[in-house]
N, C-alpha and C. Protein backbone atom coordinates (compact mmCIF):
# COMPACT_ATOMS: atom_id res chain seq x y z
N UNK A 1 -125.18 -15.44 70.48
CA UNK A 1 -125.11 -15.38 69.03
C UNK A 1 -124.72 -13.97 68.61
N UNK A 2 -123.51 -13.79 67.88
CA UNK A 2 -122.74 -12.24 67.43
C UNK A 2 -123.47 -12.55 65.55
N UNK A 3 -123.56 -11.26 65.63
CA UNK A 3 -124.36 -10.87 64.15
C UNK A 3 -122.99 -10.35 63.55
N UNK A 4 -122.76 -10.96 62.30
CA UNK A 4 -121.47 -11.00 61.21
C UNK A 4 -121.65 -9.06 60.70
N UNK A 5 -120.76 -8.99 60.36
CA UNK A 5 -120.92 -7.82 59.78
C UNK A 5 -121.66 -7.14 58.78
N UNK A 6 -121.76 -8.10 57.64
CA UNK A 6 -123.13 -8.36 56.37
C UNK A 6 -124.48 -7.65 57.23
N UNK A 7 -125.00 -8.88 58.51
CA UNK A 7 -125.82 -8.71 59.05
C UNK A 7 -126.25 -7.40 59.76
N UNK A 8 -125.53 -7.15 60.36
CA UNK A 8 -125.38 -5.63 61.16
C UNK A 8 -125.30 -4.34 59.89
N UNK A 9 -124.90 -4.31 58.85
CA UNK A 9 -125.63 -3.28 57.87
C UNK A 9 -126.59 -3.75 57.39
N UNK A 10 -126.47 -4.67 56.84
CA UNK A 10 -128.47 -4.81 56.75
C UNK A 10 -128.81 -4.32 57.79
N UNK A 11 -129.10 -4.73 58.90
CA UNK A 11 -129.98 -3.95 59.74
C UNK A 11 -130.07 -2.44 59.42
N UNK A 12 -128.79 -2.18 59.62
CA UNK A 12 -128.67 -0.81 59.93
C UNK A 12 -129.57 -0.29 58.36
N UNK A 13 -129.20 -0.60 57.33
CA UNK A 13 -130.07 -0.42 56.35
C UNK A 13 -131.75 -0.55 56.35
N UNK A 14 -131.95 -1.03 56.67
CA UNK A 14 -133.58 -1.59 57.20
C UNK A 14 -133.97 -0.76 57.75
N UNK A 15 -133.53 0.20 58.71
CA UNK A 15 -133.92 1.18 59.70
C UNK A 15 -133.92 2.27 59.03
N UNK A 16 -132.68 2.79 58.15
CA UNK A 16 -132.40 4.08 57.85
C UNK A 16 -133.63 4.28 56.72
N UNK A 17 -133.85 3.12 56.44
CA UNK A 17 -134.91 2.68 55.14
C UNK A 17 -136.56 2.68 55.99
N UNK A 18 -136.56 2.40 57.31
CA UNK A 18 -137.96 2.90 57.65
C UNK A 18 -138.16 4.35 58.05
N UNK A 19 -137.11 4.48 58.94
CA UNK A 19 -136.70 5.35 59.23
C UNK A 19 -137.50 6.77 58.27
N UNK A 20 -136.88 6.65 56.81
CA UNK A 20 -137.16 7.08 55.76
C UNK A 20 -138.60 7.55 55.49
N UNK A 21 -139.35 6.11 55.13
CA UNK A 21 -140.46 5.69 54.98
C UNK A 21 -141.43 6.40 56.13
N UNK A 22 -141.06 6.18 57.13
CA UNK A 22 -141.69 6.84 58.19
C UNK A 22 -141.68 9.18 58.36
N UNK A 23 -140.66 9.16 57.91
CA UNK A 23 -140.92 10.55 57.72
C UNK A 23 -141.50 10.95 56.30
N UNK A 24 -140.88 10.20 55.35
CA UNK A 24 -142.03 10.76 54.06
C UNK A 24 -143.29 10.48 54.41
N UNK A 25 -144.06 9.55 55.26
CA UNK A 25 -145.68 9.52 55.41
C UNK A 25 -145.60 10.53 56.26
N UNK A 26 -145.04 11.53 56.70
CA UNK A 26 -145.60 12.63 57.49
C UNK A 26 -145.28 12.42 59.53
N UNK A 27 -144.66 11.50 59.65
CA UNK A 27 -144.29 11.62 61.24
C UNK A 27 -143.04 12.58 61.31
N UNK A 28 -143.27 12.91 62.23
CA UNK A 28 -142.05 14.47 62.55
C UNK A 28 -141.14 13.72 62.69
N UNK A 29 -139.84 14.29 62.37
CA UNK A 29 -138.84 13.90 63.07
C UNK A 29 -138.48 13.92 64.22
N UNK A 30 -138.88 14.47 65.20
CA UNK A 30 -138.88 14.54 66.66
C UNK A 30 -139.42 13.68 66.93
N UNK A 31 -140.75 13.24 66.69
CA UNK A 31 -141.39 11.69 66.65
C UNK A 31 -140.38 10.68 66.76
N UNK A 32 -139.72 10.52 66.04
CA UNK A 32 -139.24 9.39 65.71
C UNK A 32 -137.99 8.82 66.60
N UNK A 33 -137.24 10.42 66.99
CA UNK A 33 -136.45 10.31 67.71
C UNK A 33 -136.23 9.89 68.85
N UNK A 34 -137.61 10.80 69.52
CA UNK A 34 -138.28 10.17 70.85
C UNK A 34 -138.50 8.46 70.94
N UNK A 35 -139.15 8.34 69.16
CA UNK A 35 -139.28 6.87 69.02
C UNK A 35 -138.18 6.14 70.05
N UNK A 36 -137.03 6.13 69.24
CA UNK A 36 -136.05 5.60 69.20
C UNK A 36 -135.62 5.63 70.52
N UNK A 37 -135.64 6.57 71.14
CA UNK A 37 -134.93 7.27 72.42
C UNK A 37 -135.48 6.39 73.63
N UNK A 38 -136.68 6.62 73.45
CA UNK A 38 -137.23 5.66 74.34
C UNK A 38 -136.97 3.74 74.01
N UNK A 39 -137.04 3.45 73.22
CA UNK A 39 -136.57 2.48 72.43
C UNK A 39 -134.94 2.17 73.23
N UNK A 40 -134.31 2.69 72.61
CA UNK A 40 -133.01 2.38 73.40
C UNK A 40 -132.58 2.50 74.84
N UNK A 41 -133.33 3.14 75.42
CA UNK A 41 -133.48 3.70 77.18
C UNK A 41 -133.87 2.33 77.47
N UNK A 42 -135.07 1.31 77.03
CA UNK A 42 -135.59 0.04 77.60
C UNK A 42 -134.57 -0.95 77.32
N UNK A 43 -134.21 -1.12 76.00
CA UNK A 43 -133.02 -2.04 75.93
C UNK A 43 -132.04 -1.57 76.54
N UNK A 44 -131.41 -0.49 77.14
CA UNK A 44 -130.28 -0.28 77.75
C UNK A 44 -130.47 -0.96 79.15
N UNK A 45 -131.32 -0.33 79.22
CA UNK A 45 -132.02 -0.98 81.24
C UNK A 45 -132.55 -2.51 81.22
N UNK A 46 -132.96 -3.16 80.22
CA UNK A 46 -133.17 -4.76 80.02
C UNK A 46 -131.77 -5.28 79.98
N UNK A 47 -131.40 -4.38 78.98
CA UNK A 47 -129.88 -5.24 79.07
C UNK A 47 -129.87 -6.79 77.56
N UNK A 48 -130.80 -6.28 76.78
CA UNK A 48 -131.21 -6.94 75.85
C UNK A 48 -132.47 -6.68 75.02
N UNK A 49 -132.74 -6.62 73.78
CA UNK A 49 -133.62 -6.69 72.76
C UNK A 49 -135.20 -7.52 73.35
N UNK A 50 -136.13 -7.54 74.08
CA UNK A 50 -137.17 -8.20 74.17
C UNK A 50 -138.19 -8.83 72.98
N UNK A 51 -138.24 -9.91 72.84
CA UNK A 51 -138.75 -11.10 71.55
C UNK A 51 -140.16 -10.46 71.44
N UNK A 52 -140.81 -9.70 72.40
CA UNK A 52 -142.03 -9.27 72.73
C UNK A 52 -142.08 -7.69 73.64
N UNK A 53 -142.75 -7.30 72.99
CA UNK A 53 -142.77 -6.17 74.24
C UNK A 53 -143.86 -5.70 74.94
N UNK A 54 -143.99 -6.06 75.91
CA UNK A 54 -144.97 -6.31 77.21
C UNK A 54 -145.47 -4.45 77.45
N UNK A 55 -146.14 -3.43 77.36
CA UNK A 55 -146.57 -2.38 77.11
C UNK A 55 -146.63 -1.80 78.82
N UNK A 56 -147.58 -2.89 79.35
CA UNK A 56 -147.45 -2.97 80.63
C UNK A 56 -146.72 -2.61 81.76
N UNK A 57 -145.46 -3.12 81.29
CA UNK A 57 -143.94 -3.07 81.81
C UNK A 57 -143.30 -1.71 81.98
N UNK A 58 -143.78 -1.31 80.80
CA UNK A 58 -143.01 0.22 80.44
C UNK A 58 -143.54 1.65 81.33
């Protein structure tokens, strides 16, 4: 299933929008990055988005 283009900025909106949200309550930006960093390091090596994420695993 390919996500239309509509779909894929929303997302991307949704994020830049927590994203947001998440540094005005006070998380560093380095926080977040790392967030992310690590975030994309697991989906790169899954090789897909997980429906769940098993803590365990990581």
């Amino acid at each position: 299933m390919s996500a239309d283009l509509t779909e894929i900025e929303q997302a991307e909106d949704e994020l830049e929008q927590w994203l947001v949200d998440q540094a005005e309550a006070g998380v560093p930006e380095i926080v977040l990055v790392g967030f992310l960093r690590d975030y994309a390091d697991d989906i790169e090596y899954l090789g897909y988005v997980p429906r769940m994420w098993d803590y365990s695993d990581r």
